[in-house]
Protein backbone atom coordinates (compact mmCIF):
# COMPACT_ATOMS: atom_id res chain seq x y z
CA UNK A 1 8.79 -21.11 -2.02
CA UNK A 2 5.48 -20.66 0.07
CA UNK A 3 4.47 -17.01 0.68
CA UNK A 4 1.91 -16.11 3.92
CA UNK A 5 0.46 -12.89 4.22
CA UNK A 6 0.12 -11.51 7.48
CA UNK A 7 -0.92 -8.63 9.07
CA UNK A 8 1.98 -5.56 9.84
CA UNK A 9 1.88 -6.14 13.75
CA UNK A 10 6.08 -6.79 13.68
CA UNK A 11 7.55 -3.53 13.69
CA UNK A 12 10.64 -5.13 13.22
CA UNK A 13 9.50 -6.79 9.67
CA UNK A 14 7.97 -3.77 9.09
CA UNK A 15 11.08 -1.91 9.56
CA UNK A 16 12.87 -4.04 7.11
CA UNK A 17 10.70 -3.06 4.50
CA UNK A 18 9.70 0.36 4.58
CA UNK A 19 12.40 1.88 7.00
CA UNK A 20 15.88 3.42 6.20
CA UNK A 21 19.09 1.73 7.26
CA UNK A 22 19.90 5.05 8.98
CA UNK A 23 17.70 5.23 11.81
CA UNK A 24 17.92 9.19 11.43
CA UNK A 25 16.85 9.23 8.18
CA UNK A 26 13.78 11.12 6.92
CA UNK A 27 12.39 8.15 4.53
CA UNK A 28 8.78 7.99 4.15
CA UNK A 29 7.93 4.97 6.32
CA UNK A 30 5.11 4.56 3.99
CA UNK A 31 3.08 7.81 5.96
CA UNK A 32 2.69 9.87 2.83
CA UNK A 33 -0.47 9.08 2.31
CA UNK A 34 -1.65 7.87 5.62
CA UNK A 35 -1.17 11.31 7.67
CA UNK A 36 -2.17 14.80 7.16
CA UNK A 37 0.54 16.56 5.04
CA UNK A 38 1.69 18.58 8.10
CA UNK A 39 2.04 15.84 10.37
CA UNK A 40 3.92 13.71 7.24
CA UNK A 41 6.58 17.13 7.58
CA UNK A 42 6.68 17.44 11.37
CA UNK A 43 7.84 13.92 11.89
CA UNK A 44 11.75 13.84 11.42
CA UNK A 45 14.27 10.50 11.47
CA UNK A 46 13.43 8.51 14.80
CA UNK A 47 10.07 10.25 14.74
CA UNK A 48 8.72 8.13 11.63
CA UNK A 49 9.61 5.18 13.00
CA UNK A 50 8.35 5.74 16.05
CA UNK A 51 5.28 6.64 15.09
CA UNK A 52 4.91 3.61 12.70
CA UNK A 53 5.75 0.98 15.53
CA UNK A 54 2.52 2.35 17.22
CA UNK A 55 0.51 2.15 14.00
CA UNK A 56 1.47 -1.73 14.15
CA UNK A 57 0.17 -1.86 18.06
CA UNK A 58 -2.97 -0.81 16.77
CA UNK A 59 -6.41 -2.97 15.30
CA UNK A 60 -6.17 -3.03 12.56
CA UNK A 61 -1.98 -2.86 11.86
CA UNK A 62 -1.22 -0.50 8.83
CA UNK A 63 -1.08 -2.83 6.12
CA UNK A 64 -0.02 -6.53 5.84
CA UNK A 65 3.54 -8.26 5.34
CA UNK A 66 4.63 -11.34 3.04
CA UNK A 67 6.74 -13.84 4.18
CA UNK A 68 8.87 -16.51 2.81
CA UNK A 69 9.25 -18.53 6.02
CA UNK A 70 10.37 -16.37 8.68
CA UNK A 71 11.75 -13.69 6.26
CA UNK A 72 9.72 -10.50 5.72
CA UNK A 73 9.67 -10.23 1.65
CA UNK A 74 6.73 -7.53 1.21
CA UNK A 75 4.96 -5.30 2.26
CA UNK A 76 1.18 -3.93 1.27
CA UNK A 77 -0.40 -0.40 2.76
CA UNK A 78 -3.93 -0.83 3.23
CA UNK A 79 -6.22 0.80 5.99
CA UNK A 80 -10.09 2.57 5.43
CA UNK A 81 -10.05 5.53 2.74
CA UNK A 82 -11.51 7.78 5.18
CA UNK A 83 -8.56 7.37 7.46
CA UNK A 84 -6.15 8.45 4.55
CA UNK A 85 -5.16 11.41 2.74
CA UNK A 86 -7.13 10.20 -0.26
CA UNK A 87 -10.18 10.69 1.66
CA UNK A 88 -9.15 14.84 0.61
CA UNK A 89 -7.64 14.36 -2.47
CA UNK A 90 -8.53 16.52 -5.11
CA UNK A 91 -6.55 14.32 -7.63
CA UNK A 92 -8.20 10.58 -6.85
CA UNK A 93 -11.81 11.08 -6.87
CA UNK A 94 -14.69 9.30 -4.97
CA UNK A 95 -16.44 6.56 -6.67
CA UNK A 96 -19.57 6.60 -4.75
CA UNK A 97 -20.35 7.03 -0.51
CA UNK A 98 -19.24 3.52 0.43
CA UNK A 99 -17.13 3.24 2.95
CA UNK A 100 -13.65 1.79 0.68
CA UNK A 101 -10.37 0.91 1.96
CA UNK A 102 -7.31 2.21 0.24
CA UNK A 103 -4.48 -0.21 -1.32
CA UNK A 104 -2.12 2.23 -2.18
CA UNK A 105 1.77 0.97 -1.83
CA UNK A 106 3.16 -2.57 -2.60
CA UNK A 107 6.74 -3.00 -2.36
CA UNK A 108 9.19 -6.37 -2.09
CA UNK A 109 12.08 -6.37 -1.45
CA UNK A 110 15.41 -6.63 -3.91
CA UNK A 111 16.20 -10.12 -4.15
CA UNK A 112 12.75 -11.33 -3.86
CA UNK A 113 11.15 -9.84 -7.01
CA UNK A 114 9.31 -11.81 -10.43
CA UNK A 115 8.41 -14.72 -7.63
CA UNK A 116 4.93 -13.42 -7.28
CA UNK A 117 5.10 -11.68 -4.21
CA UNK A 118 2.84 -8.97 -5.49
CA UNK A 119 0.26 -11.02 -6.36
CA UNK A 120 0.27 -12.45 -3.00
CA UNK A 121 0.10 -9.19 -1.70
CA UNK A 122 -2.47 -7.92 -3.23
CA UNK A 123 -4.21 -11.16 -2.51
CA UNK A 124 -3.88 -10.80 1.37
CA UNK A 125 -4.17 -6.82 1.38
CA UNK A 126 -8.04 -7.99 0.05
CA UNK A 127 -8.56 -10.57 2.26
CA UNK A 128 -7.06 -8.12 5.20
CA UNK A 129 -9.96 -5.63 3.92
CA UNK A 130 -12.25 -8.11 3.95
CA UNK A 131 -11.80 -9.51 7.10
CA UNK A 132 -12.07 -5.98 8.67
CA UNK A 133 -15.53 -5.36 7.16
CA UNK A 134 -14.47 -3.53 3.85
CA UNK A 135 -17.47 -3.57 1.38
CA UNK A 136 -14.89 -3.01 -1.24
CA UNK A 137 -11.21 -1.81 -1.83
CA UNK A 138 -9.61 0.52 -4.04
CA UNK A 139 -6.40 1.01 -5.52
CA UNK A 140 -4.99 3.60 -7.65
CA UNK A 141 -2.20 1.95 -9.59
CA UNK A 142 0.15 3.00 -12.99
CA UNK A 143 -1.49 2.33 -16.35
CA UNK A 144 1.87 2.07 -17.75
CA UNK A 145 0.53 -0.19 -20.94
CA UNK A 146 3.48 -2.29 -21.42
CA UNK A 147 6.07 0.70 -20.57
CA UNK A 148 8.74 -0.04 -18.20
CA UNK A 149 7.84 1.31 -14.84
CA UNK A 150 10.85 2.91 -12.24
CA UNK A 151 10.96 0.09 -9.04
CA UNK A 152 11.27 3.09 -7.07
CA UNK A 153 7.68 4.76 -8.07
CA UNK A 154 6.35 1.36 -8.63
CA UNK A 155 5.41 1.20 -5.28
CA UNK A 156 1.33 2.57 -6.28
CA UNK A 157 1.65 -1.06 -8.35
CA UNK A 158 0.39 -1.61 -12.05
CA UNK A 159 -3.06 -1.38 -13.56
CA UNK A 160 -2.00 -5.09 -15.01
CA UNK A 161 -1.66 -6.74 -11.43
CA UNK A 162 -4.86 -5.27 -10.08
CA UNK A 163 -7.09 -6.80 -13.06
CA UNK A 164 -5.62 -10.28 -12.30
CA UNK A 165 -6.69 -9.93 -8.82
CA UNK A 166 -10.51 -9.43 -10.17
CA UNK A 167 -10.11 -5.21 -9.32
CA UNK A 168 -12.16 -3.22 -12.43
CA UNK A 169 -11.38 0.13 -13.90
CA UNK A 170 -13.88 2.41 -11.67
CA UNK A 171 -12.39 5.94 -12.88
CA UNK A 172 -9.72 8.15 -14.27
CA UNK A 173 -7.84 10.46 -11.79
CA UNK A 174 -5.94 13.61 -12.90
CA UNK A 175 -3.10 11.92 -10.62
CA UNK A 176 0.60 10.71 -12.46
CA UNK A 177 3.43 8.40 -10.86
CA UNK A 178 6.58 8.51 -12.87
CA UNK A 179 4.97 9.94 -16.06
CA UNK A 180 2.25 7.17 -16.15
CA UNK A 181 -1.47 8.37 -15.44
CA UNK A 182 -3.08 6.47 -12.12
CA UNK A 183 -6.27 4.72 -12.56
CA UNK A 184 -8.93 4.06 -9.82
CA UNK A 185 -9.51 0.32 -9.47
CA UNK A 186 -12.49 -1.55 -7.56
CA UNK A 187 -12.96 -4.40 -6.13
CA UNK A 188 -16.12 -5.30 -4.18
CA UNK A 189 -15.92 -7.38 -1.45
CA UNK A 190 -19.87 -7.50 -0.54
């Protein structure tokens, strides 16, 4: 198995792995933390999706996509902090005035998972960053120890991936997932 990273630009491949397999349904789309709060409410069933498929249209897409051959496996949010709703957040706080990008939801698909797909996202979500002029990127993942984690609020990832990718423990937040406490994690890309 070879995994590429690629930018989100297929709405379809993003579709498969952030959208609901009811069209009308009011999943998050992974917009949570990449709209105002209002706007996150506002948008109802077809709405999310439509308003994803232009995020993809854009430069830069909203995140990047793994693929084993031609199948979409994972997925990786990652855009400028500024242009998220942690840029506000009274929960994650601000390292310093640089201007970060946020990692903030990993997910692959059932089927797919303990092949390293993660890794490889986390890999290409950096080098995404990078690419885009990102003087560093931050993610704000579980420190779950060795606990078990839920799949479903594993999504914000685990403090254990991030430190194999070279990210460092920048600061606490006041922020929990799934009754684990979220770290800040840095990596600097300069």
């Amino acid at each position: 198995m070879t995994i590429a990273v690629r930018p989100a630009s297929v709405f379809a491949d993003v579709r498969t792995l952030v959208g609901p397999k009811s069209p009308g349904a009011n999943v998050c789309w992974c917009l949570s933390y990449r709209i105002p709060s209002k706007l996150n409410n506002e948008l109802r069933g077809p709405a999310r999706g439509e308003y994803v498929a232009e995020l993809c249209r854009n430069d830069p897409p909203p995140g990047v996509l793994a693929y084993d051959g031609d199948e979409p496996v994972g997925w990786a949010a990652v855009a400028p902090r500024s242009d998220t709703s942690f840029a506000s957040s009274r929960k994650i706080p601000y390292v310093d005035d640089l201007p970060v990008w946020s990692l903030w939801c990993i997910r692959v698909r059932p089927g797919h998972r303990k092949r390293g797909i993660s890794h490889a996202l986390i890999a290409g979500a950096v080098e995404f960053a990078r690419s885009h002029g990102a003087p560093a990127i931050e993610a704000y993942p579980l420190d779950n120890g060795d606990a078990k984690v839920d799949l479903t609020m594993a999504y914000a990832g685990i403090r254990k991936n991030f430190e194999r990718a070279g990210f460092t423990h920048a600061a606490d937040t006041t922020s929990v997932l799934a009754g684990h406490p979220r770290v800040l994690m840095r990596l600097d890309l300069r």
